[in-house]
Protein backbone atom coordinates (compact mmCIF):
# COMPACT_ATOMS: atom_id res chain seq x y z
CA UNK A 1 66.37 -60.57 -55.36
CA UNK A 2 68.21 -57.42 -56.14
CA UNK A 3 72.23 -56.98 -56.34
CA UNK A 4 74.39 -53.69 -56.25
CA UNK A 5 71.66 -52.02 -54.49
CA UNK A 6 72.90 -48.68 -53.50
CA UNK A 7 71.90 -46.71 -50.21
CA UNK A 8 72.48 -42.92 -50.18
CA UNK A 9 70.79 -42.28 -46.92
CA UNK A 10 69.84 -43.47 -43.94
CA UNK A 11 68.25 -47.54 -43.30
CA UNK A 12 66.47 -48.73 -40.10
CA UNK A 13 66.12 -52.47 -39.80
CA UNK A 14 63.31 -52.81 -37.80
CA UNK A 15 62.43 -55.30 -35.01
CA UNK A 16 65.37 -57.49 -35.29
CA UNK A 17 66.74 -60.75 -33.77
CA UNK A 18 70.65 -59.40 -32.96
CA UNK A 19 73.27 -61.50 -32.83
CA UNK A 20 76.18 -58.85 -32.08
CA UNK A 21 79.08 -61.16 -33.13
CA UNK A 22 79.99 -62.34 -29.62
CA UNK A 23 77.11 -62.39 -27.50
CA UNK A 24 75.71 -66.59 -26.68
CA UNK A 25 72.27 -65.19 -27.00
CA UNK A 26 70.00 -63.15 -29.14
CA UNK A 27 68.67 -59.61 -28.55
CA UNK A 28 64.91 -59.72 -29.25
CA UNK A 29 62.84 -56.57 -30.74
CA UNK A 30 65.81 -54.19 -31.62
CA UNK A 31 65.90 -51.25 -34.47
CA UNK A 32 69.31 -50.70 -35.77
CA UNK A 33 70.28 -47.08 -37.52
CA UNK A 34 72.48 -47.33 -40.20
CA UNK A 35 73.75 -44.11 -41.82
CA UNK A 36 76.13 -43.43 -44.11
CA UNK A 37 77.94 -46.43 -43.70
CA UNK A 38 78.03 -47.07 -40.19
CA UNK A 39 75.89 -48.54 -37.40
CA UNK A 40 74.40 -44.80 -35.57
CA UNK A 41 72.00 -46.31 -33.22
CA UNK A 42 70.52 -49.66 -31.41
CA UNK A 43 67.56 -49.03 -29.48
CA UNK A 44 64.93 -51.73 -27.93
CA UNK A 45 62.70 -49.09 -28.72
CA UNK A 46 60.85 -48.04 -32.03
CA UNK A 47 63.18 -45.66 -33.96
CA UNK A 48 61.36 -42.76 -35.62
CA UNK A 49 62.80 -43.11 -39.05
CA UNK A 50 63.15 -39.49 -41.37
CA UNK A 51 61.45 -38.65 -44.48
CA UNK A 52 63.84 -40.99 -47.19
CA UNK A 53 64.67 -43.52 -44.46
CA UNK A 54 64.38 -46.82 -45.65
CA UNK A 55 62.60 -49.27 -43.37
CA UNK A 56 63.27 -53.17 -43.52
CA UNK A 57 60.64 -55.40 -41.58
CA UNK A 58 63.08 -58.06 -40.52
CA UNK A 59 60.01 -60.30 -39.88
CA UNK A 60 61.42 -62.67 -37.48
CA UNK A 61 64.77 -62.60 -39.13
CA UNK A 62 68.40 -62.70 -37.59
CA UNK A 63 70.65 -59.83 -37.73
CA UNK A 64 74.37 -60.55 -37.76
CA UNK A 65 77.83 -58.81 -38.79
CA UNK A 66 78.92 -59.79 -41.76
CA UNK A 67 81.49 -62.41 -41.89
CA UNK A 68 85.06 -62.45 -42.06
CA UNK A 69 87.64 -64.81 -43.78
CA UNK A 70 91.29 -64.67 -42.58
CA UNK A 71 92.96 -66.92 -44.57
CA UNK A 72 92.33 -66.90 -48.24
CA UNK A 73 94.34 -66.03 -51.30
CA UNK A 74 92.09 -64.54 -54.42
CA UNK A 75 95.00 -65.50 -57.07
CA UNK A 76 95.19 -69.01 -56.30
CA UNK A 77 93.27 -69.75 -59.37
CA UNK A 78 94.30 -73.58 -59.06
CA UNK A 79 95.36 -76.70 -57.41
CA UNK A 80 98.34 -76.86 -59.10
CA UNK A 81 100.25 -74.10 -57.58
CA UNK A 82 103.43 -74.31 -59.82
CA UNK A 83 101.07 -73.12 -62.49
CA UNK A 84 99.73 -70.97 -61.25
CA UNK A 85 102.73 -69.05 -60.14
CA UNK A 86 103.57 -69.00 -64.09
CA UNK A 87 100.29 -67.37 -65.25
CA UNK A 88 99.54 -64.24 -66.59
CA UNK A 89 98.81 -62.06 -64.17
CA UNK A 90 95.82 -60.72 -66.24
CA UNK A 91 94.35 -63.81 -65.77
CA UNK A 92 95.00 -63.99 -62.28
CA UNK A 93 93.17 -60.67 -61.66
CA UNK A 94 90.08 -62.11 -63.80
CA UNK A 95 90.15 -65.16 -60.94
CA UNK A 96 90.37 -62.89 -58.24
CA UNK A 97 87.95 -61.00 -59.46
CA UNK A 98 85.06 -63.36 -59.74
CA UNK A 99 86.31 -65.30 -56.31
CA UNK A 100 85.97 -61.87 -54.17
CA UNK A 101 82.53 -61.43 -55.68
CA UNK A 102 81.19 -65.23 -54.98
CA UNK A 103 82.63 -64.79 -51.09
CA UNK A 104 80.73 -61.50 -50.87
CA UNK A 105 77.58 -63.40 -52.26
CA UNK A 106 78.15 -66.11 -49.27
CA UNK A 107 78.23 -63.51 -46.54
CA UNK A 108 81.49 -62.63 -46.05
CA UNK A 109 82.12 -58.65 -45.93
CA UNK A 110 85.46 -58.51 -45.35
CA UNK A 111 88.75 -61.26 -46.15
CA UNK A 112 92.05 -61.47 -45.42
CA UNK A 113 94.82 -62.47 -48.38
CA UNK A 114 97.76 -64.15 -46.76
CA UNK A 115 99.43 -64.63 -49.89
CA UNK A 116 99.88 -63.14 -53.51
CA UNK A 117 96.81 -60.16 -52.85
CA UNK A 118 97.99 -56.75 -53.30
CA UNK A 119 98.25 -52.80 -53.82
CA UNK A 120 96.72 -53.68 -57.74
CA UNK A 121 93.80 -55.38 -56.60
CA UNK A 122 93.66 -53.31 -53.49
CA UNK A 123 93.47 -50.34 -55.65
CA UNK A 124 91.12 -51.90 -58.43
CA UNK A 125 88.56 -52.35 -55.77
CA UNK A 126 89.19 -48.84 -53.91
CA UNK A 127 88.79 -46.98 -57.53
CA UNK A 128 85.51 -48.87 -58.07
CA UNK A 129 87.11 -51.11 -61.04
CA UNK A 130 86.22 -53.95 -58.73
CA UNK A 131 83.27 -53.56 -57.39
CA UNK A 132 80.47 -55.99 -54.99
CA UNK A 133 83.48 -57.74 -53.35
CA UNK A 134 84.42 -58.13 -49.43
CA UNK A 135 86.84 -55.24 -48.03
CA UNK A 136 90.26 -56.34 -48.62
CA UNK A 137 93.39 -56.77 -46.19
CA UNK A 138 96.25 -57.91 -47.94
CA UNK A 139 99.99 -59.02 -47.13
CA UNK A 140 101.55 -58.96 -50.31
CA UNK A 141 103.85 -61.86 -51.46
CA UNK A 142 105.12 -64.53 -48.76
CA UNK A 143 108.26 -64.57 -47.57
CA UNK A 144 110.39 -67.98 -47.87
CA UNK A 145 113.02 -69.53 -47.62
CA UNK A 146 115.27 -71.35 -50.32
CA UNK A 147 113.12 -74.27 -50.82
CA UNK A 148 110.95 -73.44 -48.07
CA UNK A 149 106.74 -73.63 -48.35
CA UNK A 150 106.63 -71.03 -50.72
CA UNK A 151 109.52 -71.58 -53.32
CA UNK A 152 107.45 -72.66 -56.15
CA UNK A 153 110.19 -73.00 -58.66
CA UNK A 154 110.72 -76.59 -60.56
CA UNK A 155 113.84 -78.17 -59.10
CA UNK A 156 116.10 -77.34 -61.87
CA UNK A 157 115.48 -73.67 -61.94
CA UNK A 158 118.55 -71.20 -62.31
CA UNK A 159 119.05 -68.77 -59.93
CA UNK A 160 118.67 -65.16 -60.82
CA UNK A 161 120.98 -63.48 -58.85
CA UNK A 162 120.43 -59.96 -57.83
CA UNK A 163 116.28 -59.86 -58.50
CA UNK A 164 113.71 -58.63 -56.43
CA UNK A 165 115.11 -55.60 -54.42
CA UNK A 166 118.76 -56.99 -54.08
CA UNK A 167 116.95 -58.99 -50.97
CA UNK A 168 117.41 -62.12 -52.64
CA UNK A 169 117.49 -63.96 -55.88
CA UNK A 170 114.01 -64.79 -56.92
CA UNK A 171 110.35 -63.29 -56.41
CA UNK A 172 107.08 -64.17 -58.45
CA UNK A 173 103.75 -63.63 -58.07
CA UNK A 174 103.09 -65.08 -54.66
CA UNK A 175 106.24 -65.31 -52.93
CA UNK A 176 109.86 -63.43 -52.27
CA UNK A 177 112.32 -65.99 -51.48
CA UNK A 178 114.93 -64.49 -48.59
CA UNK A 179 117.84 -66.52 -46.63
CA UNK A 180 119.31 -64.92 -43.59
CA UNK A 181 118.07 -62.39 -41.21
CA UNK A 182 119.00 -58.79 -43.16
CA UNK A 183 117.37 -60.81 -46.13
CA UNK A 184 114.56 -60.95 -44.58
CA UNK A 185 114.61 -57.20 -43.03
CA UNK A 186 114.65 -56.24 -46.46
CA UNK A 187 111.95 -58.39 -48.20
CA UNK A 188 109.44 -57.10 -44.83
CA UNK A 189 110.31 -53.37 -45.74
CA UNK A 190 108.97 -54.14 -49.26
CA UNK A 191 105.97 -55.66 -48.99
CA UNK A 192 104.87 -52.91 -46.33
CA UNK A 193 106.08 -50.09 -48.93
CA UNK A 194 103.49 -52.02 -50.94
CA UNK A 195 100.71 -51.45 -48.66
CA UNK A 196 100.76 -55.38 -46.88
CA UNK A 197 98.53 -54.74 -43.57
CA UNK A 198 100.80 -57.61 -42.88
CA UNK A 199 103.38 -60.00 -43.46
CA UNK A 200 103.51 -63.90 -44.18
CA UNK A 201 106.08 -65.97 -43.85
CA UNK A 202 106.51 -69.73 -44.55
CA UNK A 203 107.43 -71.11 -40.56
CA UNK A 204 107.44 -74.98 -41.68
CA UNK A 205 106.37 -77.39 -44.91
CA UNK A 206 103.12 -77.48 -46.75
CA UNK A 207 101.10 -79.47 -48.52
CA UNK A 208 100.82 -77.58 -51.77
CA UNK A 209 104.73 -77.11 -52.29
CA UNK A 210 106.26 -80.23 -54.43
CA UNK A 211 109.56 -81.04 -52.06
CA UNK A 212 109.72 -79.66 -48.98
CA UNK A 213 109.00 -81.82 -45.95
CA UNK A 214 105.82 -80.97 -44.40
CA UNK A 215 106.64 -81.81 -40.43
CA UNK A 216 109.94 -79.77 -40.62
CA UNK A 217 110.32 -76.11 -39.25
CA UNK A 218 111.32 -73.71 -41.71
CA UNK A 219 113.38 -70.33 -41.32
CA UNK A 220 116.25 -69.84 -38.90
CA UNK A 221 115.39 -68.13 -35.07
CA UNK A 222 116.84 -65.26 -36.06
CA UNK A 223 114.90 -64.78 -39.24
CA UNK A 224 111.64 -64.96 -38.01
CA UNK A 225 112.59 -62.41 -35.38
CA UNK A 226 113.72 -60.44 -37.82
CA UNK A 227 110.45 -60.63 -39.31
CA UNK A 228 108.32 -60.00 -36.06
CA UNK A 229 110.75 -57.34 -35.56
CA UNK A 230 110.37 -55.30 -38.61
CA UNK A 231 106.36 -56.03 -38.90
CA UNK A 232 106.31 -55.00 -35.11
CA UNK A 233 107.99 -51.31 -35.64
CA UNK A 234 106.18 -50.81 -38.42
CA UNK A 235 102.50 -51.03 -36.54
CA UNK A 236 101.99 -54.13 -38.46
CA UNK A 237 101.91 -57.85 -37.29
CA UNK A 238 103.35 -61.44 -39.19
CA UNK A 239 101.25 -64.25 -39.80
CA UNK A 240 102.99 -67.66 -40.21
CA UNK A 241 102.10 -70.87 -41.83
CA UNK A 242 102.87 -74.05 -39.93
CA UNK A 243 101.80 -77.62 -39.61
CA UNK A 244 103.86 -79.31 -37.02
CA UNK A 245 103.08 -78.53 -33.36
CA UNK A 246 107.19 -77.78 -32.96
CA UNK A 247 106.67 -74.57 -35.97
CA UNK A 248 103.55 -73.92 -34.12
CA UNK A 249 105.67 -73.75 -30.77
CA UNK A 250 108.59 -71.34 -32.38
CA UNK A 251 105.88 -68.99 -34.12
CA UNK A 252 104.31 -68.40 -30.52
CA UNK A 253 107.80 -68.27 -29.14
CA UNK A 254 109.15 -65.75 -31.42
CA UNK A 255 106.38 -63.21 -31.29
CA UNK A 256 103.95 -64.00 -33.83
CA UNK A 257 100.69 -62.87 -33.40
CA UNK A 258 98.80 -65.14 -36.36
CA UNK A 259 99.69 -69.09 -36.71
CA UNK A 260 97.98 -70.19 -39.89
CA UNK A 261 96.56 -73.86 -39.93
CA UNK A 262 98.32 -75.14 -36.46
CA UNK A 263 96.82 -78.78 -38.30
CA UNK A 264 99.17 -81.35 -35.74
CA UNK A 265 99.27 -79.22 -32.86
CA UNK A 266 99.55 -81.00 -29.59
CA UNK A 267 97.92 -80.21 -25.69
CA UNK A 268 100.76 -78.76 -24.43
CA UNK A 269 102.21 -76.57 -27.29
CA UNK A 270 98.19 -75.36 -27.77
CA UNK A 271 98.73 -74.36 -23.83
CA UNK A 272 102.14 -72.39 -24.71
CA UNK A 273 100.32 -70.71 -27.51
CA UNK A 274 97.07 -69.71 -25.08
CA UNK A 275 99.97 -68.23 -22.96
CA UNK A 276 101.66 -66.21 -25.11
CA UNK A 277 98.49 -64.98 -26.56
CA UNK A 278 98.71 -65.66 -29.91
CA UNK A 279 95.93 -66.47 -32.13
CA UNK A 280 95.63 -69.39 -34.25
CA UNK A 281 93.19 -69.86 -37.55
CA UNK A 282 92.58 -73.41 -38.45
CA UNK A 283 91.76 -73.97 -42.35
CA UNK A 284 89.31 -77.15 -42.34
CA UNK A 285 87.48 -76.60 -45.42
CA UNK A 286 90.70 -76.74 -47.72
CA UNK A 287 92.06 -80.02 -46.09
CA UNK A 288 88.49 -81.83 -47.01
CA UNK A 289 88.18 -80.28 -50.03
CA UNK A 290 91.58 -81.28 -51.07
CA UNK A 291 91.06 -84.83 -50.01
CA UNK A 292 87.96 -85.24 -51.42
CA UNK A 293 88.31 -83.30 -54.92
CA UNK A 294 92.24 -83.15 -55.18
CA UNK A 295 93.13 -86.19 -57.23
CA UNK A 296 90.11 -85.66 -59.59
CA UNK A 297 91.20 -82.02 -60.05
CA UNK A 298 94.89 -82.02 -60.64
CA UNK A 299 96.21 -81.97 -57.66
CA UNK A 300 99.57 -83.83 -57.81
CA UNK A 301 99.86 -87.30 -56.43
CA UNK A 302 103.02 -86.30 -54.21
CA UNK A 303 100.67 -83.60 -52.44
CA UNK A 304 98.23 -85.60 -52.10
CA UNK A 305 100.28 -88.35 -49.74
CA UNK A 306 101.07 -85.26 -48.04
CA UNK A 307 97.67 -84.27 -47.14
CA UNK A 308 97.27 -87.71 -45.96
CA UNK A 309 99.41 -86.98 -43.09
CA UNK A 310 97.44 -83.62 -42.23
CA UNK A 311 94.15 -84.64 -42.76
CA UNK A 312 92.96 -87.35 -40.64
CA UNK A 313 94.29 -85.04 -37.07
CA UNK A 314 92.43 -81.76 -38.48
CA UNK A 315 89.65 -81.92 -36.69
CA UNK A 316 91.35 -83.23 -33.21
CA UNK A 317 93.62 -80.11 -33.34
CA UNK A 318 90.22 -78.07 -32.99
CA UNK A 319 89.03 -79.79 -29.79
CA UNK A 320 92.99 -79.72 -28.64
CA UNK A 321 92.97 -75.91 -29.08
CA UNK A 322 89.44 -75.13 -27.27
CA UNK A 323 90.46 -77.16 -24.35
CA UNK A 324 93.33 -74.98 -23.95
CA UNK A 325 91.91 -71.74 -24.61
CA UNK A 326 93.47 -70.76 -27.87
CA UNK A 327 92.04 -67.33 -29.60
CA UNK A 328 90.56 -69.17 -33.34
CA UNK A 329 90.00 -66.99 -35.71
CA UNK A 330 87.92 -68.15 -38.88
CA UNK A 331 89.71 -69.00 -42.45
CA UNK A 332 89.45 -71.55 -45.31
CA UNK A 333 92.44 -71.30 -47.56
CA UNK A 334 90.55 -72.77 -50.93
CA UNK A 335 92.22 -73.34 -54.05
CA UNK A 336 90.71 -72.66 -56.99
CA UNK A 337 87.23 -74.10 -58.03
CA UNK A 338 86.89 -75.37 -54.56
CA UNK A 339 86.29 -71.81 -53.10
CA UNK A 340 82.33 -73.06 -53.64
CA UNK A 341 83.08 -74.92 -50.47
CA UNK A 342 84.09 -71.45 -48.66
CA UNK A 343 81.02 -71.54 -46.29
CA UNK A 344 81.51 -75.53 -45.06
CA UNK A 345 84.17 -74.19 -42.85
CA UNK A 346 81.01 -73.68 -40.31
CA UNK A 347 79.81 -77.27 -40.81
CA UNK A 348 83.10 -78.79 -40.63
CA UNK A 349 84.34 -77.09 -37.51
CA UNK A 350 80.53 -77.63 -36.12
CA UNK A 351 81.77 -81.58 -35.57
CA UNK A 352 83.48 -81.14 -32.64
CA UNK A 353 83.26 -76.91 -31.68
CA UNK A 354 80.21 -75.31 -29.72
CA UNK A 355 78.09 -72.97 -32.44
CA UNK A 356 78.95 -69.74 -30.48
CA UNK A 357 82.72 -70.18 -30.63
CA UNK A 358 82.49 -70.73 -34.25
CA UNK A 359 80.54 -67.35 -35.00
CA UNK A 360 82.81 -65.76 -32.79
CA UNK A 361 85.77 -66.80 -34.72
CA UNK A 362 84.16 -65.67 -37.93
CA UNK A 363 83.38 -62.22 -36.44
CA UNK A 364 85.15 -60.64 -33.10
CA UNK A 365 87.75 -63.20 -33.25
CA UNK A 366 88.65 -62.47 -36.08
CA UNK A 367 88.63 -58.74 -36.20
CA UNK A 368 90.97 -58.58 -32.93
CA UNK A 369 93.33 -60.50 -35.02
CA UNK A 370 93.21 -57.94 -37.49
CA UNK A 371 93.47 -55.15 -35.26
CA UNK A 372 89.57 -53.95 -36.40
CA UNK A 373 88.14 -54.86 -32.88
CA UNK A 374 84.77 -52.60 -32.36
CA UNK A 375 84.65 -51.63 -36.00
CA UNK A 376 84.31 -54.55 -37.71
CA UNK A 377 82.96 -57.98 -36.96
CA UNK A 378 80.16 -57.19 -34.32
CA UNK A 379 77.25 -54.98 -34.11
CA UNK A 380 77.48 -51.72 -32.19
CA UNK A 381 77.24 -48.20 -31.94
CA UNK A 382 80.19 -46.55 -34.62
CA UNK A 383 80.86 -50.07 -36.08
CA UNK A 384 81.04 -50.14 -39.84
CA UNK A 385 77.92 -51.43 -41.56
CA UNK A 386 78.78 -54.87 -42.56
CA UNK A 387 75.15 -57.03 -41.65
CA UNK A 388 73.65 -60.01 -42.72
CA UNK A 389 70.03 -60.50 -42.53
CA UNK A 390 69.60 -64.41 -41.89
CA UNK A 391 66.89 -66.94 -42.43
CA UNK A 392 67.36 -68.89 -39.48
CA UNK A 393 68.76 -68.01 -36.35
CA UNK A 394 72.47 -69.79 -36.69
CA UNK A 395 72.88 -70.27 -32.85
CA UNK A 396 70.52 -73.08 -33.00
CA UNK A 397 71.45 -73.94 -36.83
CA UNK A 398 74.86 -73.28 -38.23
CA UNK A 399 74.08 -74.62 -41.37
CA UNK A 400 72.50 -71.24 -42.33
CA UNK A 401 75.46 -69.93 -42.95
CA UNK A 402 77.24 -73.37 -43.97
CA UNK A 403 75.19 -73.38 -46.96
CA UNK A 404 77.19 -70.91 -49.26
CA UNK A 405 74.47 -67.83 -48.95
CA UNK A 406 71.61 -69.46 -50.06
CA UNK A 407 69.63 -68.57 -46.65
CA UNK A 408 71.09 -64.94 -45.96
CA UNK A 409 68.23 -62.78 -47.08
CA UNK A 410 69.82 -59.32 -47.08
CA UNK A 411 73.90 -58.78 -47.38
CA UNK A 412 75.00 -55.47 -46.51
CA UNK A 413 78.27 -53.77 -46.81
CA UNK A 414 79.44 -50.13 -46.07
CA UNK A 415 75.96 -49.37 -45.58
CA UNK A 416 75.27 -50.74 -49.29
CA UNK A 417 72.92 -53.67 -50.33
CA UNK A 418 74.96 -55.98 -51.78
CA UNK A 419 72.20 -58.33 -52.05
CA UNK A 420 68.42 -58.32 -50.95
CA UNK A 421 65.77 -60.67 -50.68
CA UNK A 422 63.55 -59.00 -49.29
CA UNK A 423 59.37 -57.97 -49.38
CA UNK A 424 59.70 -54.41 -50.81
CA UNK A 425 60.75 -52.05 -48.20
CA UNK A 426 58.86 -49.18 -46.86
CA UNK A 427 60.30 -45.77 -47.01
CA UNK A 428 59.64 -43.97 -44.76
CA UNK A 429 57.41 -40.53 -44.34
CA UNK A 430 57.05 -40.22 -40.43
């Protein structure tokens, strides 16, 4: 097995299984072009490949696009997020360095940070500093309110009046605390001059924050509209965190396009949401993690009785949200160490969801949401050269890809071999 192995030229995968990201069924016997980073040509016939063209016998294999993560957050180098919001950001960097790698190694090619990623590691990775990890969309620090989701200060924290822009009185690491709409205008405007594809804002309680009630809605009417508003103008798009099915409810109300978690929605607010046409990306894998691993790891007792409450109706939310024709996209939202458990989020969602929809959440799904439909995420003509090379064919068997890369033979990215484990190629002379 080879890793960081570069291609120059020109690649033919030959005779391939295709799963194309959204279709229920396989494509038998296909040749796939990739050149210079992009998919140039499918053809059910036998490509002539070019003197230098490499030639992979995909034996049988499964060809897929490589996977996509919309909800994770590559500084959360703990449980404990008050502490983490205090450390170094050196160290930080050195977490989210070696977390972007390991999700590359399980197959997934491109993630989304909904919290604390940014221009640094955005450029890091652009300037080859940071190198074999996933392509990177980032939203910069979340916007909260005063003692909303993200306000990670201890409870008898000053206030700094005047910080962070003039938009409000504290910022750190993962989050820019802003009351009232023009507050919230402002803290938007900044973390798009940063480079934020997006924008996340705190809609209701979480389970990670120390105080704040985690079934209450969060943020004013008129402040998430000033939030959609801003994001909208600006080509870009909010996401929102929220638990209760009444924060779900406002999110899709108000205009935004991304509802993170949705964990207690009910039938009829998942209908309202299938309506308005926003998407929503459930987060299984953290919730069992958490419950499982959380005490032993650190994770403070008064989260813990809140993930009690979230927990047990996860997995009922999914089946709610199918019935009514909700758009899932694919994310996991791990915490620290537990980002080993990244690739369960197929397993876990395989309980009570048909295989196909969970693929296509984790590839077409997904890159609608992002706005990256026909580029990334599937397997076509002009698409971007993101491909997994499978042992197993993960229509019949999702566990090929629940088992954290161990049966993806070849990961590609860009047109580059991130990893290969393969028979030696042929190169061609044709």
């Amino acid at each position: 097995m080879s890793h960081g192995s570069p291609v120059t030229g020109r690649v033919v995968f030959r005779s391939a299984r295709v799963f194309d990201g959204e279709s229920a069924t396989l494509r038998e016997g296909l040749d796939v072009l990739v050149a210079d980073g992009t998919i140039r040509k499918i053809s059910e016939r036998r490509l002539e490949a070019e003197d230098g063209t490499e030639v992979i016998d995909c034996a049988g294999r499964v060809l897929m696009p490589g996977l996509i993560d919309a909800h994770v957050h590559a500084y959360a180098a703990g449980l404990n997020i008050v502490r983490v919001v205090q450390s170094p950001m050196s160290y930080l960097a050195h977490f989210a360095a070696q977390f972007l790698r390991a999700c590359l190694d399980r197959g997934f090619t491109t993630v989304r940070d909904v919290g604390g990623g940014d221009i640094g590691l955005a450029l890091a990775i652009k300037d080859g500093l940071l190198d074999r990890v996933p392509r990177l969309f980032y939203g910069g620090r979340v916007i909260t309110q005063t003692g909303g989701h993200g306000d990670f200060r201890p409870g008898d924290h000053a206030f700094d009046a005047g910080h962070c822009c003039g938009c409000s009185f504290h910022a750190d690491h993962f989050a820019v605390v802003a009351d009232g709409a023009d507050a919230v205008r402002r803290a938007v405007r900044e973390e798009l001059r940063r480079g934020a594809s997006h924008i996340k804002i705190m809609a209701s309680g979480g389970v990670a924050s120390p105080t704040d009630p985690l079934d209450r809605c969060q943020f004013s009417d008129d402040e998430i509209r000033a939030a959609v508003d801003e994001a909208d103008r600006a080509g870009s798009y909010v996401a929102a965190h929220c638990h209760p099915t009444e924060a779900v409810r406002r999110a899709a109300a108000l205009g935004v396009r991304s509802i993170e978690h949705a964990t207690l929605i009910d039938s009829k607010t998942a209908e309202f949401v299938a309506e308005r046409g926003s998407f929503a990306v459930p987060t299984m894998a953290t919730l069992i993690a958490l419950f499982e691993e959380g005490a032993a790891l650190g994770f403070p007792p008064a989260n813990m009785a809140k993930l009690s409450r979230v927990a047990d109706s996860a997995l009922s939310g999914l089946e709610i949200m199918k019935r009514a024709g909700v758009k899932m996209g694919f994310g996991t939202d791990l915490l620290g160490s537990l980002h080993v458990r990244q690739s369960t989020e197929f397993t876990l969602r395989a309980q009570v969801l048909p295989t196909i929809d969970i693929l296509r959440s984790a590839c077409v799904v997904n890159a609608e949401l992002m706005g990256q439909s026909g580029r990334l995420g599937c397997i076509r003509e002009g698409a971007v050269a993101d491909l997994l090379l499978l042992d197993g064919n993960p229509l019949e068997d999702i566990s090929v890809l629940g088992s954290g890369g161990d049966r993806i033979a070849a990961i590609m990215k860009d047109g580059q071999f991130h990893k290969r484990k393969m028979p030696d190629v042929s190169r061609a002379n044709l």
